[in-house]
C-alpha atoms as a PDB file:
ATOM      1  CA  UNK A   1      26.930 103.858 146.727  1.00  0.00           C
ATOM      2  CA  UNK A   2      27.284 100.313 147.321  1.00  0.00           C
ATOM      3  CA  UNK A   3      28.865  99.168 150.830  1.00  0.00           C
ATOM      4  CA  UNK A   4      31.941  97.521 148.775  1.00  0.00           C
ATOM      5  CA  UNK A   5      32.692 100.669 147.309  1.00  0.00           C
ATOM      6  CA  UNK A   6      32.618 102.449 150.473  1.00  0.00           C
ATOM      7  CA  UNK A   7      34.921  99.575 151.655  1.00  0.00           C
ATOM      8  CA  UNK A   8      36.976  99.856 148.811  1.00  0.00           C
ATOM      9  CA  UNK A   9      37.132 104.172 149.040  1.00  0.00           C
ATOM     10  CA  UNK A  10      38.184 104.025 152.497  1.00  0.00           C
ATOM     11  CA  UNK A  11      40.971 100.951 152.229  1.00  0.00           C
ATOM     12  CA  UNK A  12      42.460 103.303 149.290  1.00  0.00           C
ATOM     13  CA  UNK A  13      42.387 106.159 151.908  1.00  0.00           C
ATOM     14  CA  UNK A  14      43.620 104.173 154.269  1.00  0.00           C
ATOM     15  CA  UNK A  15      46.724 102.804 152.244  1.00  0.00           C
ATOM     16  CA  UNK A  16      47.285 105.504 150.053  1.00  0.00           C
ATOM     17  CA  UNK A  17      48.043 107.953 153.211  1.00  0.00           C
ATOM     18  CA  UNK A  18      50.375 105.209 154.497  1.00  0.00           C
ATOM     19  CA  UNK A  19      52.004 105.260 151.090  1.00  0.00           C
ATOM     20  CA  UNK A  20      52.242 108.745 150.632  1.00  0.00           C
ATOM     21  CA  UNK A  21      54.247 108.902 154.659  1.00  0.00           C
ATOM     22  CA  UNK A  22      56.329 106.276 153.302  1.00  0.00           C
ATOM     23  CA  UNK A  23      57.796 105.254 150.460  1.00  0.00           C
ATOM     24  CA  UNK A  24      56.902 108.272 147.888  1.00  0.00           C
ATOM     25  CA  UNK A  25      58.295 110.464 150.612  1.00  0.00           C
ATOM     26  CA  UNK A  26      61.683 108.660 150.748  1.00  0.00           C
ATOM     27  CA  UNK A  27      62.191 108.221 146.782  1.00  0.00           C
ATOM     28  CA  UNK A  28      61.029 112.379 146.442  1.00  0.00           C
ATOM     29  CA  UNK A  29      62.614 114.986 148.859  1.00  0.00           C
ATOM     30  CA  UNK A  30      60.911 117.177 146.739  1.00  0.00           C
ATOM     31  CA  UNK A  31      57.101 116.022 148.789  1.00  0.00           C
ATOM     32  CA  UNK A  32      57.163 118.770 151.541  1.00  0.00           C
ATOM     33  CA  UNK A  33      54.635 119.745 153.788  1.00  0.00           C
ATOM     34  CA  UNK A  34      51.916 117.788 155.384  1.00  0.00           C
ATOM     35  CA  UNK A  35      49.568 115.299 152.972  1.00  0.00           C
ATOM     36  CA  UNK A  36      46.410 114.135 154.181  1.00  0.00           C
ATOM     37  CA  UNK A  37      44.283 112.300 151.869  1.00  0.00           C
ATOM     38  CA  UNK A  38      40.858 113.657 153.002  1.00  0.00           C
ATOM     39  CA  UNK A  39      38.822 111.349 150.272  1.00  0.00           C
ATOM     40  CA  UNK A  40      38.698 108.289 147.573  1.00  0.00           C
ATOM     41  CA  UNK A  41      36.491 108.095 145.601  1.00  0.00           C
ATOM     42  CA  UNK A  42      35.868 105.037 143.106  1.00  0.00           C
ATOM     43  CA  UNK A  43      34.357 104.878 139.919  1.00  0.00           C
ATOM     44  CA  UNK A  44      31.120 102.536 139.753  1.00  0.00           C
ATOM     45  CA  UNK A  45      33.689 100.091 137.504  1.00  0.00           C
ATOM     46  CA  UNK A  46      36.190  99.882 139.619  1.00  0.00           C
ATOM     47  CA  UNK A  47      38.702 100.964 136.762  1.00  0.00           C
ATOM     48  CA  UNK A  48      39.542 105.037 138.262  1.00  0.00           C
ATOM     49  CA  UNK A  49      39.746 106.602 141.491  1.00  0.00           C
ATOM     50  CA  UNK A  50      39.835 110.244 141.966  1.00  0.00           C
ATOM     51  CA  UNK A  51      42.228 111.007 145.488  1.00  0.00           C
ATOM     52  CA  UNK A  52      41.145 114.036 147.358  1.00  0.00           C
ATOM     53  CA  UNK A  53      44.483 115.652 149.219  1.00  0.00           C
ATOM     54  CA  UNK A  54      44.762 118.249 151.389  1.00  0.00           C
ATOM     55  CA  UNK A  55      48.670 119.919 151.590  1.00  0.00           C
ATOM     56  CA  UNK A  56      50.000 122.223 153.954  1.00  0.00           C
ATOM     57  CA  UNK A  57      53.173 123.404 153.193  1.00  0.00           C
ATOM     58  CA  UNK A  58      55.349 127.031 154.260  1.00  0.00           C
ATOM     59  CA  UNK A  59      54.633 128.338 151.123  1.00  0.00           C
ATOM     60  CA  UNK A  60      52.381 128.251 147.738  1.00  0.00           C
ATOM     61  CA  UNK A  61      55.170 127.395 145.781  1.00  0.00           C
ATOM     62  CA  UNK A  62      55.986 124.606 147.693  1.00  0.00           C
ATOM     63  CA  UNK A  63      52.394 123.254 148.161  1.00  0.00           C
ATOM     64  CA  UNK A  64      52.042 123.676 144.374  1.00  0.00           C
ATOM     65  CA  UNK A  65      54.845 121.496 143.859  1.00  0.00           C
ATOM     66  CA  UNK A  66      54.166 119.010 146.250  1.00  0.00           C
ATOM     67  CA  UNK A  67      50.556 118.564 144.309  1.00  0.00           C
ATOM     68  CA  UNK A  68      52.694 118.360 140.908  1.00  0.00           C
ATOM     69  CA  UNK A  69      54.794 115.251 142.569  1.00  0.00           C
ATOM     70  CA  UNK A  70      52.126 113.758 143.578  1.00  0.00           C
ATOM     71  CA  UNK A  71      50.412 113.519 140.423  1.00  0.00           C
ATOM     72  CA  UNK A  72      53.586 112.538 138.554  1.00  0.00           C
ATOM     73  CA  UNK A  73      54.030 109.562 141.006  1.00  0.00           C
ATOM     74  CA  UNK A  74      50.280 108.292 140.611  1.00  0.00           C
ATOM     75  CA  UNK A  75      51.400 105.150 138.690  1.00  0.00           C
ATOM     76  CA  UNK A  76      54.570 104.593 141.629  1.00  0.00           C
ATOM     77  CA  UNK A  77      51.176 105.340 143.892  1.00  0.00           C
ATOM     78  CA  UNK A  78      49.220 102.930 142.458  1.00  0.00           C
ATOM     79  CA  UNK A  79      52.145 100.128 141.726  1.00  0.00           C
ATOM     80  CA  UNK A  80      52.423 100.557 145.404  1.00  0.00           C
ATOM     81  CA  UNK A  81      48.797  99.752 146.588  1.00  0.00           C
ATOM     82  CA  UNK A  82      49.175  96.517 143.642  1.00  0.00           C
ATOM     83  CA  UNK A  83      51.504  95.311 146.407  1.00  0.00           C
ATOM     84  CA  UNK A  84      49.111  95.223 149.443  1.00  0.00           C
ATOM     85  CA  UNK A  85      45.698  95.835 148.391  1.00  0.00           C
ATOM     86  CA  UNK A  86      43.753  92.354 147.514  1.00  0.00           C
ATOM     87  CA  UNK A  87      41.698  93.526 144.707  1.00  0.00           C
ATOM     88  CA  UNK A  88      42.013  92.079 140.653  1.00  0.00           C
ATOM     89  CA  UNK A  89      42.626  95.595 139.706  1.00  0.00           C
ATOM     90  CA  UNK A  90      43.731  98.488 141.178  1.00  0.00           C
ATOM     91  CA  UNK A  91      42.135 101.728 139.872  1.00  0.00           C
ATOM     92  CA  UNK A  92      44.168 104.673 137.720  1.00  0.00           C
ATOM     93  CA  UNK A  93      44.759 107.305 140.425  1.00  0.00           C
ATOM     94  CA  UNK A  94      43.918 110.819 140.147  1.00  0.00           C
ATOM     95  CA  UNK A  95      45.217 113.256 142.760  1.00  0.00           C
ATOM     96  CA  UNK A  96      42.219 116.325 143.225  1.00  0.00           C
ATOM     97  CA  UNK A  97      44.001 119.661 145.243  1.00  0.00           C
ATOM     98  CA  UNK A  98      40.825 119.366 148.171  1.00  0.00           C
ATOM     99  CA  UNK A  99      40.785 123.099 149.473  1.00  0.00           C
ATOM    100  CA  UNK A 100      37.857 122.248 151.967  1.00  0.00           C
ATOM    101  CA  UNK A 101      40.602 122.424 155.000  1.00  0.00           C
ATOM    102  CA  UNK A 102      41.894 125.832 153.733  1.00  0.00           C
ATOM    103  CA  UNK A 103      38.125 127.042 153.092  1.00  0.00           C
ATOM    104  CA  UNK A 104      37.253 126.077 156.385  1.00  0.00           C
ATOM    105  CA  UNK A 105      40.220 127.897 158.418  1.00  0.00           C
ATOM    106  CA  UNK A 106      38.946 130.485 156.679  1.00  0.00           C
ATOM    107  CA  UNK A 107      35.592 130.663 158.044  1.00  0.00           C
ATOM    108  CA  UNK A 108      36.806 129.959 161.663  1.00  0.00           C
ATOM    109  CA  UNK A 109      39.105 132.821 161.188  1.00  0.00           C
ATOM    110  CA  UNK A 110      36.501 135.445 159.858  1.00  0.00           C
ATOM    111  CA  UNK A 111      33.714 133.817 162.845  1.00  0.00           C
ATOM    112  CA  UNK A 112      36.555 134.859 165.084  1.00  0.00           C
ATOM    113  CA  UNK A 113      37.449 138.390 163.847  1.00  0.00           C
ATOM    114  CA  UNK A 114      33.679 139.350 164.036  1.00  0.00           C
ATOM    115  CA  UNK A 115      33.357 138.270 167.505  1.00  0.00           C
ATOM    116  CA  UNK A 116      36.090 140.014 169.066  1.00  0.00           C
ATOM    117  CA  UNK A 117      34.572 142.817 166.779  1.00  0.00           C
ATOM    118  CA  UNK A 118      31.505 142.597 168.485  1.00  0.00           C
ATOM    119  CA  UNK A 119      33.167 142.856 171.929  1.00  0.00           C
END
């Protein structure tokens, strides 16, 4: 990976998360929960992005439709970054449901359960 790239992949982080906090969250009351972008990653052209999110919301349901909003708002998303990100283009958005979080809970949970087992 090239260091502009890696530039690039952590600006859109960067931005998108503020984006997310901001204005999507004030044009759709239906975003609920807490979204952190956890990785961008940009195509070699420049031209697509895939967006890595992590949500944590009360319930399934409404973590499953906080992932639906955000993919319906990818072109508000990306219209957004247009407006502060110097770049010629800004790359098509793709929001990716990252379960690495939730995995990793997991594991600290089960580590945890066996100990006091052990005891």
């Amino acid at each position: 990976m090239s260091k502009r790239t890696e530039r690039l992949d952590s600006e859109l982080r960067k931005e998108i998360a503020a984006i997310l906090s901001g204005p999507l969250k004030d044009r759709e009351p239906d975003l609920k929960g807490l979204i952190s972008v956890t990785e961008a990653d940009v195509a070699p052209d420049l031209k697509t992005a895939k967006v890595y999110v992590s949500v944590y919301a009360a319930s399934p349901a409404e973590k499953a439709r906080s992932l639906e909003v955000l993919r319906g708002n990818a072109g508000f998303v990306r219209h957004e970054l247009a407006r502060v990100m110097r770049v010629r283009t800004v790359p098509e958005l793709t929001f990716i449901e990252d379960g690495s979080m939730e995995y990793g809970s997991k594991m600290d949970e089960l580590f945890a359960r066996l100990h006091r087992e052990e005891k």
